[in-house]
N, C-alpha and C. Protein backbone atom coordinates (compact mmCIF):
# COMPACT_ATOMS: atom_id res chain seq x y z
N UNK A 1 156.04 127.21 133.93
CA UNK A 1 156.69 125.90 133.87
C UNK A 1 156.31 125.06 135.09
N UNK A 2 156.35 125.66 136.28
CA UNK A 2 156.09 125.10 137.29
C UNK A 2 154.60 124.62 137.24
N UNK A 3 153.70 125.01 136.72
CA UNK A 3 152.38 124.64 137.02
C UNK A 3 152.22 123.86 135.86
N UNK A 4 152.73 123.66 134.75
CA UNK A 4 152.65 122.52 133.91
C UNK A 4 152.98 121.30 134.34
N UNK A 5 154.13 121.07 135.12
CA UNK A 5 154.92 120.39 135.84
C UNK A 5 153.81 119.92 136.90
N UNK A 6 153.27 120.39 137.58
CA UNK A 6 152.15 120.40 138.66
C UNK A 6 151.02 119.86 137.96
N UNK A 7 150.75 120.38 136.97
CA UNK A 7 149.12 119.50 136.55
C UNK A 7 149.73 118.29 135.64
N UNK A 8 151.02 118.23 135.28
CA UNK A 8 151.06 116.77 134.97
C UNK A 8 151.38 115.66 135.93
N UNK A 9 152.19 116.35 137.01
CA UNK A 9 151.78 115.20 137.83
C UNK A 9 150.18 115.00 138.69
N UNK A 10 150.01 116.07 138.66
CA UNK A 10 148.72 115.35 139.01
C UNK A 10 147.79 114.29 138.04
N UNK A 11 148.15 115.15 136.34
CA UNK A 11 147.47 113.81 135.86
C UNK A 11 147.42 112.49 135.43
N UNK A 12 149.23 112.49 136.09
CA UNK A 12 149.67 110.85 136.04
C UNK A 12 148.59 110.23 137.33
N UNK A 13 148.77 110.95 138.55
CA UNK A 13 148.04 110.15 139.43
C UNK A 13 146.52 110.23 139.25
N UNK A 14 146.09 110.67 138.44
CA UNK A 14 144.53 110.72 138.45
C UNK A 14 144.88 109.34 137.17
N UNK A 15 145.31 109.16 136.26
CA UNK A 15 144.97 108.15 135.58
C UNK A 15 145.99 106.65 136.37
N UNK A 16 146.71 106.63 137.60
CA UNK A 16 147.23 105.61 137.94
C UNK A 16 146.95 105.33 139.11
N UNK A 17 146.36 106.56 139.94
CA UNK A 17 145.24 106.51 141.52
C UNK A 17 143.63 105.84 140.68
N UNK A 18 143.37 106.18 141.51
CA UNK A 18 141.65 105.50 141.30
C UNK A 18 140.38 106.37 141.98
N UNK A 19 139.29 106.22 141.30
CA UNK A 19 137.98 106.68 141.90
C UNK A 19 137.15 105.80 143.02
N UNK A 20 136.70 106.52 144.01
CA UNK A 20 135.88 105.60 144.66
C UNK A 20 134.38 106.50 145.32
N UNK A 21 133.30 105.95 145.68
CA UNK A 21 132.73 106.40 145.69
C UNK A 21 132.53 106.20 147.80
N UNK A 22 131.90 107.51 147.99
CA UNK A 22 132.22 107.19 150.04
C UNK A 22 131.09 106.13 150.73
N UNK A 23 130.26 105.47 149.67
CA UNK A 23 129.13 104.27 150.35
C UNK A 23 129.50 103.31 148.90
N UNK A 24 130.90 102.68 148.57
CA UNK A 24 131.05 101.97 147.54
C UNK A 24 131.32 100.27 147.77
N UNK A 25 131.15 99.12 147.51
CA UNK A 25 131.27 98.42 147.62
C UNK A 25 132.36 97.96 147.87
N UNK A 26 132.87 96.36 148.65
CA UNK A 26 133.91 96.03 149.51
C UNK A 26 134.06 94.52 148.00
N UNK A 27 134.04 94.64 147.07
CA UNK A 27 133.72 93.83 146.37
C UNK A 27 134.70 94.39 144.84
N UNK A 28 134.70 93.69 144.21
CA UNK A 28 135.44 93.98 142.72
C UNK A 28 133.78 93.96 141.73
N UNK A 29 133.90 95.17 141.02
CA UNK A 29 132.76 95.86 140.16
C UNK A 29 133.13 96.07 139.23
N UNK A 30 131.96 96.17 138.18
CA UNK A 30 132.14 97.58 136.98
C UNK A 30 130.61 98.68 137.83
N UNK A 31 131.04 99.81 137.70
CA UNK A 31 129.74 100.13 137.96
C UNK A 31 129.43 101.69 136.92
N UNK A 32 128.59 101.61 136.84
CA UNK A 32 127.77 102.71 136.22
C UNK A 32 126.94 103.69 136.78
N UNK A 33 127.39 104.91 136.18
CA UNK A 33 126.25 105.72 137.19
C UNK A 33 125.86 107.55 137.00
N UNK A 34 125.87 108.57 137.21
CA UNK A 34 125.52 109.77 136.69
C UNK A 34 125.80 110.32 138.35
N UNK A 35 126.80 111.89 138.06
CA UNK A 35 127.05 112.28 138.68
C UNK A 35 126.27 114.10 139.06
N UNK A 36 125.54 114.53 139.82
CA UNK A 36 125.17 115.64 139.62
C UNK A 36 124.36 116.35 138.13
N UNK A 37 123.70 115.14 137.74
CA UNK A 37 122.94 115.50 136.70
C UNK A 37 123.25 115.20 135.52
N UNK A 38 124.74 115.84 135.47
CA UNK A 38 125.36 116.42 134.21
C UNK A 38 126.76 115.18 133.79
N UNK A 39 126.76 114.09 134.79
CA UNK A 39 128.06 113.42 134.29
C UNK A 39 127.60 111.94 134.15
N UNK A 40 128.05 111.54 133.25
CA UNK A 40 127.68 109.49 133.03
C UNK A 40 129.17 109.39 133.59
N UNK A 41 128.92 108.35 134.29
CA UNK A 41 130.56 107.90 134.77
C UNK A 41 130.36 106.13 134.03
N UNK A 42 131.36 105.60 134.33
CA UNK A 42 131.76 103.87 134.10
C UNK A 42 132.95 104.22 134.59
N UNK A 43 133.43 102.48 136.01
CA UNK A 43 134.52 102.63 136.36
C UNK A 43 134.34 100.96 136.46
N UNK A 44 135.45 100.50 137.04
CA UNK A 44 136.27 99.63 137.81
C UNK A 44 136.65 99.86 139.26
N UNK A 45 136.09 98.74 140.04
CA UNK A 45 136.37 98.98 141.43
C UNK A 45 137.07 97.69 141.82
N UNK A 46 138.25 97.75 142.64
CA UNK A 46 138.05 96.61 143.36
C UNK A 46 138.72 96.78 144.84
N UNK A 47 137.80 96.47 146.08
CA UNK A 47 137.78 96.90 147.26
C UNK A 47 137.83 98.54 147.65
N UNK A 48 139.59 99.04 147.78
CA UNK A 48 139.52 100.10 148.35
C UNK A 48 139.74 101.19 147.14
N UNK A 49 140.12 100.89 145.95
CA UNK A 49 140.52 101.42 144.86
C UNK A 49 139.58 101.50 143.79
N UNK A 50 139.97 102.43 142.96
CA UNK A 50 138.96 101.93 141.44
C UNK A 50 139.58 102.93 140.50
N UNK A 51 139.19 103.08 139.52
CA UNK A 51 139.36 103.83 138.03
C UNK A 51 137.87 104.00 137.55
N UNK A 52 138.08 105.59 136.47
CA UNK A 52 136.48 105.38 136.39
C UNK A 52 136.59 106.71 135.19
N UNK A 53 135.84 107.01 134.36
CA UNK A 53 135.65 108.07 133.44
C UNK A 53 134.41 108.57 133.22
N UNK A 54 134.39 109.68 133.68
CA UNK A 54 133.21 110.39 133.17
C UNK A 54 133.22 111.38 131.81
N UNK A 55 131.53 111.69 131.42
CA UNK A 55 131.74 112.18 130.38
C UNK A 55 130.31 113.37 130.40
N UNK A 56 130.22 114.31 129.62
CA UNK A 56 128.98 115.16 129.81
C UNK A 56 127.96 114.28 129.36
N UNK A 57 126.21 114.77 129.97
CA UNK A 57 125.54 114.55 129.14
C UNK A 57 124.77 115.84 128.97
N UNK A 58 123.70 115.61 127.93
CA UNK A 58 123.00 117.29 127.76
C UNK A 58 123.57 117.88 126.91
N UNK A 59 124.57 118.10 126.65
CA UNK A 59 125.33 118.92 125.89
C UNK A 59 124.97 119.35 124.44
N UNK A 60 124.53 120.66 124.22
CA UNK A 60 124.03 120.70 122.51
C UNK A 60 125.35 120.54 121.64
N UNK A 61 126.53 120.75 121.80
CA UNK A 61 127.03 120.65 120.92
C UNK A 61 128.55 119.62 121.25
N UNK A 62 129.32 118.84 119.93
CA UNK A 62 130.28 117.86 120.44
C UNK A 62 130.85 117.77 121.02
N UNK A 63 131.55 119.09 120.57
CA UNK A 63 133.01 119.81 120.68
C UNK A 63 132.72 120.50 121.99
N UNK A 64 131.67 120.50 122.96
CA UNK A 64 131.84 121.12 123.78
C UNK A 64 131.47 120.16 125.26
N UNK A 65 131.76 119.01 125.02
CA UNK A 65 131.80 117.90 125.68
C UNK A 65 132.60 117.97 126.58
N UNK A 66 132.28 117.58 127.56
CA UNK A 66 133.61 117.36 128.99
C UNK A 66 134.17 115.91 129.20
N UNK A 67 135.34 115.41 129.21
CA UNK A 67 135.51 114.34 129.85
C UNK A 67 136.83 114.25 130.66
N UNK A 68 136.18 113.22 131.54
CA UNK A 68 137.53 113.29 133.14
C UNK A 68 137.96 111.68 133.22
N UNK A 69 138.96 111.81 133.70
CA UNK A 69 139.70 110.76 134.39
C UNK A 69 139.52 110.84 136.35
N UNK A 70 138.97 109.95 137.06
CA UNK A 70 139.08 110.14 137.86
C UNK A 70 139.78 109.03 138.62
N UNK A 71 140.53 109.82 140.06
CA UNK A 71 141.04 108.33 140.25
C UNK A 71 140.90 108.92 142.53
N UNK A 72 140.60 107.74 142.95
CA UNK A 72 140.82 107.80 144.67
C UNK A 72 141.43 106.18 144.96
N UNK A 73 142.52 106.65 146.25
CA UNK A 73 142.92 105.70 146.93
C UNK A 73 141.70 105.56 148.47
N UNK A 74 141.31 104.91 148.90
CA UNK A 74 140.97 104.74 150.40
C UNK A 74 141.53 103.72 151.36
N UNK A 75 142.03 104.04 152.77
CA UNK A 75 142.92 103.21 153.61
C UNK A 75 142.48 103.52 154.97
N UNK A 76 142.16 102.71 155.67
CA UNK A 76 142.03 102.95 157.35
C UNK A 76 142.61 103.03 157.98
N UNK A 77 143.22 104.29 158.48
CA UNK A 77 144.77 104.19 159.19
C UNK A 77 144.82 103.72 160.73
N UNK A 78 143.91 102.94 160.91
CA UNK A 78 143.94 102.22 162.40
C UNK A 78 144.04 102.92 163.86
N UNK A 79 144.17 104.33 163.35
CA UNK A 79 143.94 105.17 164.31
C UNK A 79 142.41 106.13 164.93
N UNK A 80 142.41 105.77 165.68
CA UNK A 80 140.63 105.94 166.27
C UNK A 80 139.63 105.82 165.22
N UNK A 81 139.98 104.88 164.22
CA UNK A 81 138.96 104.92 163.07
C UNK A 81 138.87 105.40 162.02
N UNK A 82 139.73 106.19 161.76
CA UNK A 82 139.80 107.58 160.77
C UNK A 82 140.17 106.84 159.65
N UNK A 83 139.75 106.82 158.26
CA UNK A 83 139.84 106.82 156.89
C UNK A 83 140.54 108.12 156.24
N UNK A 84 141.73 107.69 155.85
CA UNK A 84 142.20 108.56 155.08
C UNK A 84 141.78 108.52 153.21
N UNK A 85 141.74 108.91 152.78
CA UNK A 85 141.69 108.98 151.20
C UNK A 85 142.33 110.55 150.33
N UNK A 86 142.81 109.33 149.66
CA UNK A 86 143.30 110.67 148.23
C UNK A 86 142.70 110.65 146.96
N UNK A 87 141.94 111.40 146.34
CA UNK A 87 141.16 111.49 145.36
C UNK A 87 141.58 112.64 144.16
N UNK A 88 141.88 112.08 142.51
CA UNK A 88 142.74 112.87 141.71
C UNK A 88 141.44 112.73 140.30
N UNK A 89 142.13 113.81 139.88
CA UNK A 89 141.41 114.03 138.31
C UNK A 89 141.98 114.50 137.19
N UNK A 90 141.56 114.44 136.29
CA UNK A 90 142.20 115.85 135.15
C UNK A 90 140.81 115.16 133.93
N UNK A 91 140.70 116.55 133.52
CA UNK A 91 139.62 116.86 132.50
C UNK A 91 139.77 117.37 131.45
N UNK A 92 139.52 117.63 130.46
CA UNK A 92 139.66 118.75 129.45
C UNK A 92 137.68 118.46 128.41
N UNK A 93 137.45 119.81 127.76
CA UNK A 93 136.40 119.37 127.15
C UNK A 93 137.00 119.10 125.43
N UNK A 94 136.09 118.26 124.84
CA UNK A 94 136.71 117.81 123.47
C UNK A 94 137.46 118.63 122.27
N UNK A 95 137.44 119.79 122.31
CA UNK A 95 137.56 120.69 121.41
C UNK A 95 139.00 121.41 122.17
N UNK A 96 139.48 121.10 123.58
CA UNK A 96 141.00 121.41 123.92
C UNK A 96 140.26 122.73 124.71
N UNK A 97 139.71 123.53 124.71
CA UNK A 97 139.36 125.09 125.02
C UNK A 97 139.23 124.81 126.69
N UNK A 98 139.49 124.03 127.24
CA UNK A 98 139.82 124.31 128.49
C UNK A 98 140.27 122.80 129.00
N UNK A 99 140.99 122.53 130.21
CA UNK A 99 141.06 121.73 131.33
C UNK A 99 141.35 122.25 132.40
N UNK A 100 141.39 121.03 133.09
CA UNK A 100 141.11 121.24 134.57
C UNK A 100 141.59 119.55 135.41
N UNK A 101 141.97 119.97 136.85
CA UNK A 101 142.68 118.89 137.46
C UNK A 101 143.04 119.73 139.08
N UNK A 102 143.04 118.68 139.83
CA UNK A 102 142.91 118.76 140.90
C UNK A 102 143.27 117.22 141.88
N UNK A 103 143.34 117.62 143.18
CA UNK A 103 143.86 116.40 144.00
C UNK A 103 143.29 116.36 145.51
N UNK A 104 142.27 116.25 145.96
CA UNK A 104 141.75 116.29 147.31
C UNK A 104 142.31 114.91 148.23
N UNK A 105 142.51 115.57 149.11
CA UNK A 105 143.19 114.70 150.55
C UNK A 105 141.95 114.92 151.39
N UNK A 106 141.77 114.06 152.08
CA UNK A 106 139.78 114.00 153.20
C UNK A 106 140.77 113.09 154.29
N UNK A 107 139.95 112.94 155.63
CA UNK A 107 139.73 112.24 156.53
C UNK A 107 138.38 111.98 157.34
N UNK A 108 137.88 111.16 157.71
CA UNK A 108 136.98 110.64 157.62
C UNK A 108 136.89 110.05 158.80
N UNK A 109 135.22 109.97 159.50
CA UNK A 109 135.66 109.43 160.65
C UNK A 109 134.15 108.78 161.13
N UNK A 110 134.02 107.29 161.52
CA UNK A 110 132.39 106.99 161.67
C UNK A 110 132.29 106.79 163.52
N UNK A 111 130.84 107.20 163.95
CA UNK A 111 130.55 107.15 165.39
C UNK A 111 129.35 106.10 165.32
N UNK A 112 128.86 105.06 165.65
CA UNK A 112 127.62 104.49 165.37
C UNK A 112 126.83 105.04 164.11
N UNK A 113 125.47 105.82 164.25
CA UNK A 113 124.92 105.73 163.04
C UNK A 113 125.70 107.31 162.04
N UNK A 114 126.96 108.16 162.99
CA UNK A 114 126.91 109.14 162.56
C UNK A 114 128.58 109.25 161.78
N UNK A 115 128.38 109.70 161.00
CA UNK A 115 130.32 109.67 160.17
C UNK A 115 129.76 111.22 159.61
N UNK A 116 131.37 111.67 159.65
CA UNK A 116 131.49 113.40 159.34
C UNK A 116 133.36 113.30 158.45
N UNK A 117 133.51 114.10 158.53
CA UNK A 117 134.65 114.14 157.50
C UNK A 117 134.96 115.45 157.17
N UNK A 118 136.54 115.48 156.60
CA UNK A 118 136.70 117.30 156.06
C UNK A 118 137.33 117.05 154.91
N UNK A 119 138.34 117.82 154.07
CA UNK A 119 138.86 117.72 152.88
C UNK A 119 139.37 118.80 151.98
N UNK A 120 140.10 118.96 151.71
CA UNK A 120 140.93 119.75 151.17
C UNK A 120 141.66 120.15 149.70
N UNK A 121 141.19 119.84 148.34
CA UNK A 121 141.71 120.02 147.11
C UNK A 121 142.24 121.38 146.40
N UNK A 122 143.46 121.23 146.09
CA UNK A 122 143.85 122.30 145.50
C UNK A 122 143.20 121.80 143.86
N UNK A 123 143.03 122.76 143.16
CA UNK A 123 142.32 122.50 141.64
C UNK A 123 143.00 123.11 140.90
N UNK A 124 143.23 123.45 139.64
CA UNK A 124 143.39 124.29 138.38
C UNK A 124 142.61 124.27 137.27
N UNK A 125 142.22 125.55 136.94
CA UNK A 125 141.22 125.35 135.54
C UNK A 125 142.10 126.30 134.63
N UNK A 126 142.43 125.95 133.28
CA UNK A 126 143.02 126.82 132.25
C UNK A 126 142.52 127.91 132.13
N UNK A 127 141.07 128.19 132.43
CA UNK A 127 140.80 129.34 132.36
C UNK A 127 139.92 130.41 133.10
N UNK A 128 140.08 129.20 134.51
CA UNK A 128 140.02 130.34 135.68
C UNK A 128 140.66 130.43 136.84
N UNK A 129 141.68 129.53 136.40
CA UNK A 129 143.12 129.69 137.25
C UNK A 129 142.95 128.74 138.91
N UNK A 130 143.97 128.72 139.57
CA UNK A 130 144.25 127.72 140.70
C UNK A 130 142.60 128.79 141.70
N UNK A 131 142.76 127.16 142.34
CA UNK A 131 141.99 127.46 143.91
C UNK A 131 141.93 126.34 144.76
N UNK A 132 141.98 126.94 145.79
CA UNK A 132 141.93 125.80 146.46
C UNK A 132 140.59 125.65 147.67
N UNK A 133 140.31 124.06 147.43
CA UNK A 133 138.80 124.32 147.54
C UNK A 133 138.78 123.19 149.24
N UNK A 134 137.21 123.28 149.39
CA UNK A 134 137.47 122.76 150.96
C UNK A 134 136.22 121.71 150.93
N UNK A 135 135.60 120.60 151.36
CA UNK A 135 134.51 120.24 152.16
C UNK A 135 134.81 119.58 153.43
N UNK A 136 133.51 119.87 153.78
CA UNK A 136 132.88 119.44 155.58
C UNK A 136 131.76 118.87 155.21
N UNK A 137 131.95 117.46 155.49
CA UNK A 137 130.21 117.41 155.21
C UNK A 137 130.02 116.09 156.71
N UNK A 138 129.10 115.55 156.46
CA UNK A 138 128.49 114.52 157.74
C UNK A 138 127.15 113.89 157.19
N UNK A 139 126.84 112.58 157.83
CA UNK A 139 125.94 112.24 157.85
C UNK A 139 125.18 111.09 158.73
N UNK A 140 124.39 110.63 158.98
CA UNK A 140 123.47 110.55 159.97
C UNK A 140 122.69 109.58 159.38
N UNK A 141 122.62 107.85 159.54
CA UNK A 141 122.15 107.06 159.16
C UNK A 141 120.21 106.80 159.98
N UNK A 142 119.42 107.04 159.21
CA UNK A 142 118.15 106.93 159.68
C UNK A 142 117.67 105.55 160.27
N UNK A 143 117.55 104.89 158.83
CA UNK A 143 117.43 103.63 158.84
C UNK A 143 118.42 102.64 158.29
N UNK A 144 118.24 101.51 157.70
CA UNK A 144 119.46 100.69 157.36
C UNK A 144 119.61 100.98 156.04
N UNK A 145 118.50 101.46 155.25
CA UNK A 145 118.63 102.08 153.67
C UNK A 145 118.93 103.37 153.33
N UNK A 146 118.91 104.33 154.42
CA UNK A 146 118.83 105.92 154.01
C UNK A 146 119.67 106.39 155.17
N UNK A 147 120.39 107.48 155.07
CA UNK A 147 121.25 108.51 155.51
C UNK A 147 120.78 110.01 155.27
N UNK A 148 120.69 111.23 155.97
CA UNK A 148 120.61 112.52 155.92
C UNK A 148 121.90 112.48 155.60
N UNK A 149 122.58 113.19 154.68
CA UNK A 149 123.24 113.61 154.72
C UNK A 149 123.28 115.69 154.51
N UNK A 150 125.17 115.96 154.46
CA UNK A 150 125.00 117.70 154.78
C UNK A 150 126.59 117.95 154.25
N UNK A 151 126.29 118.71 153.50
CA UNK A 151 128.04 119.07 153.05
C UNK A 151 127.84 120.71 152.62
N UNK A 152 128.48 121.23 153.43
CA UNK A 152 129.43 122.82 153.31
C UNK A 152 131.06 122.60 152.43
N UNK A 153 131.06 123.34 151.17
CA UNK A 153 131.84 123.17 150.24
C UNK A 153 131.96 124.11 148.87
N UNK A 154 133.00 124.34 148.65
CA UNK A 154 132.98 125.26 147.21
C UNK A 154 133.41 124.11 146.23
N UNK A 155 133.85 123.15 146.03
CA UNK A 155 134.43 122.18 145.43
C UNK A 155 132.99 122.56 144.25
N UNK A 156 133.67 122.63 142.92
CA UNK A 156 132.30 122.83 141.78
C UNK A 156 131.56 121.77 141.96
N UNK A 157 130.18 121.72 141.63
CA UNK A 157 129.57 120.99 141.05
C UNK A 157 129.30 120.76 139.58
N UNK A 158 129.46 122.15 138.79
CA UNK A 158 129.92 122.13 137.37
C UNK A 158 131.36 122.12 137.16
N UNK A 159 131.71 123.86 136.79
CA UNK A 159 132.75 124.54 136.47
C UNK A 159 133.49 125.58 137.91
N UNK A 160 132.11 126.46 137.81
CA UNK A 160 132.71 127.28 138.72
C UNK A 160 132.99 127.03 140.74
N UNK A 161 133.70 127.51 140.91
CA UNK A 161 133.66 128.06 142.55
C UNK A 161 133.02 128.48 143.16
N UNK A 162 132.20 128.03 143.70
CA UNK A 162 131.00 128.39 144.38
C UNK A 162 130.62 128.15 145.80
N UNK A 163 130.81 128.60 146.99
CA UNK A 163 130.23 128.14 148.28
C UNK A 163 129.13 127.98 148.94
N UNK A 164 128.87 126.57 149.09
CA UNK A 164 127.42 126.14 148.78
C UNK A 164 127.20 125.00 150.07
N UNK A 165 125.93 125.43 150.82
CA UNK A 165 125.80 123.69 151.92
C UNK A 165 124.41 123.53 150.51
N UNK A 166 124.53 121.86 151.25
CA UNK A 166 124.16 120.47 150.41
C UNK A 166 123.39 119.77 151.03
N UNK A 167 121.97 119.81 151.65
CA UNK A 167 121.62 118.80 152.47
C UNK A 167 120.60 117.88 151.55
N UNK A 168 120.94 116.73 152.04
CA UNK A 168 119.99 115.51 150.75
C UNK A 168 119.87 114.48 151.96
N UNK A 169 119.86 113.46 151.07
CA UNK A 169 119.31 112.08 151.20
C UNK A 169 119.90 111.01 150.47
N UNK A 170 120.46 110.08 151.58
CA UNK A 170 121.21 109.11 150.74
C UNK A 170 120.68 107.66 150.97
N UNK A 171 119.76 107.10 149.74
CA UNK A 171 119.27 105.62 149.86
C UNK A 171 120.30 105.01 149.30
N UNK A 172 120.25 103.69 149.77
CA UNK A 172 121.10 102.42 149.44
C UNK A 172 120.38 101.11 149.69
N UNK A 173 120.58 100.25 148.43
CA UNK A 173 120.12 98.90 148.59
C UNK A 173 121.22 97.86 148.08
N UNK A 174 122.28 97.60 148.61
CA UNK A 174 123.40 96.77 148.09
C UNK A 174 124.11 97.29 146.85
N UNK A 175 123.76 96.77 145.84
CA UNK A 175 124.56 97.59 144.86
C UNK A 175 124.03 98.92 143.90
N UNK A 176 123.33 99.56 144.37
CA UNK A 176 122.40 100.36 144.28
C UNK A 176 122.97 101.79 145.55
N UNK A 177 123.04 103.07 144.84
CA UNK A 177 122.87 104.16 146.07
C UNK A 177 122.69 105.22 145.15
N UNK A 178 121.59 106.11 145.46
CA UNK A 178 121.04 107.41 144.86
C UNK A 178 121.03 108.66 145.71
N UNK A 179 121.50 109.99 145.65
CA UNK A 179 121.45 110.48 146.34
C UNK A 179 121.27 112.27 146.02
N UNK A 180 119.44 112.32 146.28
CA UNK A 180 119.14 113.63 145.67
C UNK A 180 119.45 114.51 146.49
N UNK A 181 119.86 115.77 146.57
CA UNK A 181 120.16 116.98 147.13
C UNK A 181 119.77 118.10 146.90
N UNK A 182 119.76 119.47 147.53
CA UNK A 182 119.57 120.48 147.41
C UNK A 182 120.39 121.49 147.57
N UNK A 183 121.03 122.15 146.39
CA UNK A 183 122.39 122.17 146.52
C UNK A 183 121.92 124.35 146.77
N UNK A 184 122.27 124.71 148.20
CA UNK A 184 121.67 126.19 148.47
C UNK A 184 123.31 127.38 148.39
N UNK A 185 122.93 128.30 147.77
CA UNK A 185 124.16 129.17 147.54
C UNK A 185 124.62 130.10 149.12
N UNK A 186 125.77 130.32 148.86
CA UNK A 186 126.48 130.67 150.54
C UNK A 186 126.46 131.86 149.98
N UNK A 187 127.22 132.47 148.45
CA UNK A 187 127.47 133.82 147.71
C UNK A 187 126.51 134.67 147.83
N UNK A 188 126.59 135.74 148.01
CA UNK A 188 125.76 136.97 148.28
C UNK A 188 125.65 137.09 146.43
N UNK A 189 126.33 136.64 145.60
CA UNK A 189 126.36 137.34 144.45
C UNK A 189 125.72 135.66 143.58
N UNK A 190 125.51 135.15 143.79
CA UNK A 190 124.74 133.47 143.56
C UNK A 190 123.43 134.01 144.13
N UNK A 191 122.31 133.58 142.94
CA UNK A 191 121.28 133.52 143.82
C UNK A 191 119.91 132.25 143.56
N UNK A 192 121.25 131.44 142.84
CA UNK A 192 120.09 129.97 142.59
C UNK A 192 120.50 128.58 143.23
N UNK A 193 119.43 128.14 143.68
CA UNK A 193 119.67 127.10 144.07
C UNK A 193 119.45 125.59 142.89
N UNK A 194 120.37 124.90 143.06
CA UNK A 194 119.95 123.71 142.48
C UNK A 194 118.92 122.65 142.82
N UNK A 195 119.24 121.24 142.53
CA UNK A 195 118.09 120.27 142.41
C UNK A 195 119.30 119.36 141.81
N UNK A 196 119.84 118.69 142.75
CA UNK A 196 121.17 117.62 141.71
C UNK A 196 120.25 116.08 142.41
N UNK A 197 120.62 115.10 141.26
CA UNK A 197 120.77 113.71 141.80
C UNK A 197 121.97 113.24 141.28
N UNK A 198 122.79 112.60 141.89
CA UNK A 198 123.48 111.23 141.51
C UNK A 198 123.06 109.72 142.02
N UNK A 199 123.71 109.27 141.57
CA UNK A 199 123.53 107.47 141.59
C UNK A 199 124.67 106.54 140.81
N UNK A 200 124.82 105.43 141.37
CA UNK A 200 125.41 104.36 141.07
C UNK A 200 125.10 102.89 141.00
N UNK A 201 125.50 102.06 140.44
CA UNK A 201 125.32 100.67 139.88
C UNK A 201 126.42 99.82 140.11
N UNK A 202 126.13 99.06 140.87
CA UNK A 202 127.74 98.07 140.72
C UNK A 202 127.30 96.60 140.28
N UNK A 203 127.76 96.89 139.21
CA UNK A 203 128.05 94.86 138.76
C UNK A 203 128.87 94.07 138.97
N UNK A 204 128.67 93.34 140.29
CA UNK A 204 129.87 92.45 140.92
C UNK A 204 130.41 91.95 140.02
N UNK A 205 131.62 91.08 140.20
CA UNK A 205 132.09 90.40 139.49
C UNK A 205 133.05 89.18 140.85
N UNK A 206 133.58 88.14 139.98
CA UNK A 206 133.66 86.79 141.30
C UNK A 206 135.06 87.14 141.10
């Protein structure tokens, strides 16, 4: 009872919080974009907030489709700089045979060209039960278009739990940011590495 109670409130605030992305525009958007390969998103942004839904792609069959609600607040709490944000979800794939939902709390913090950050989400999946997951990541602005970035994290990139560093590359050209990675396994019992891109699109609006 209690954890029903728990993933529904979380999935009031994932559909009444908002998504945002951490290099997202200061502007009111629709934007479009693909997350880790495997997700088409479309959201609504405006400034520190947004709403946004993703959905699988790839998928051979209908019924085995994923789709999420995602939602983040972001706020500068005026203290040495630090960005707080709360970031919520809930998922299920089309056919009911599983969901999933979760709520990460981050702080965030920029030095000239360098910003680092930590973060904390407890998750639930119907059918592989609570965890609670962590990132650390940072990054390191080169030039005025690109960032190194580096993230240590189990937070999935699909489904499962996995502890994994992330080092990529993050270009940006105004409403435009792509960011390929190399996603390397921490698990002694993992022994593949990925190849993810995401990216985004923002279509201002006045």
């Amino acid at each position: 009872m209690k954890k029903r109670v728990l993933l529904l409130f979380i999935g009031i605030i994932s559909f009444l919080s908002v998504w945002s992305q951490n290099d997202s525009l200061q502007f009111k958007s629709i934007f479009v974009g693909v997350r880790n390969n495997k997700y088409a998103s479309i959201g609504f942004q405006a400034k520190n907030w947004s709403v946004g839904l993703e959905n699988t792609i790839f998928i051979r069959h209908l019924n085995e489709q994923y789709i999420r609600a995602n939602g983040t607040f972001r706020y500068s709490t005026g203290v040495w700089g630090v960005k707080f944000s709360a970031e919520a979800f809930f998922g299920t794939n089309y056919a009911g045979r599983f969901y999933d939902s979760g709520l990460k709390i981050g702080l965030d913090k920029k030095i000239g060209r360098v910003e680092f950050g930590a973060g904390v989400m407890p998750m639930y999946d119907s059918g592989m039960g609570y965890n609670t997951c962590y990132t650390v990541h940072a990054a390191c602005r080169v030039i005025q278009e690109a960032a190194l970035v580096l993230d240590i994290t189990n937070i999935p990139e699909y489904r499962m739990v996995e502890h994994r560093i992330v080092p990529g590359i993050l270009f940006r050209a105004h409403k435009l940011w792509v960011r390929p990675e190399l996603s390397i396994p921490l698990n002694d019992n993992v022994q593949f590495t990925r190849v993810l891109i995401s990216f985004r699109y923002d279509f201002l609006l006045k």
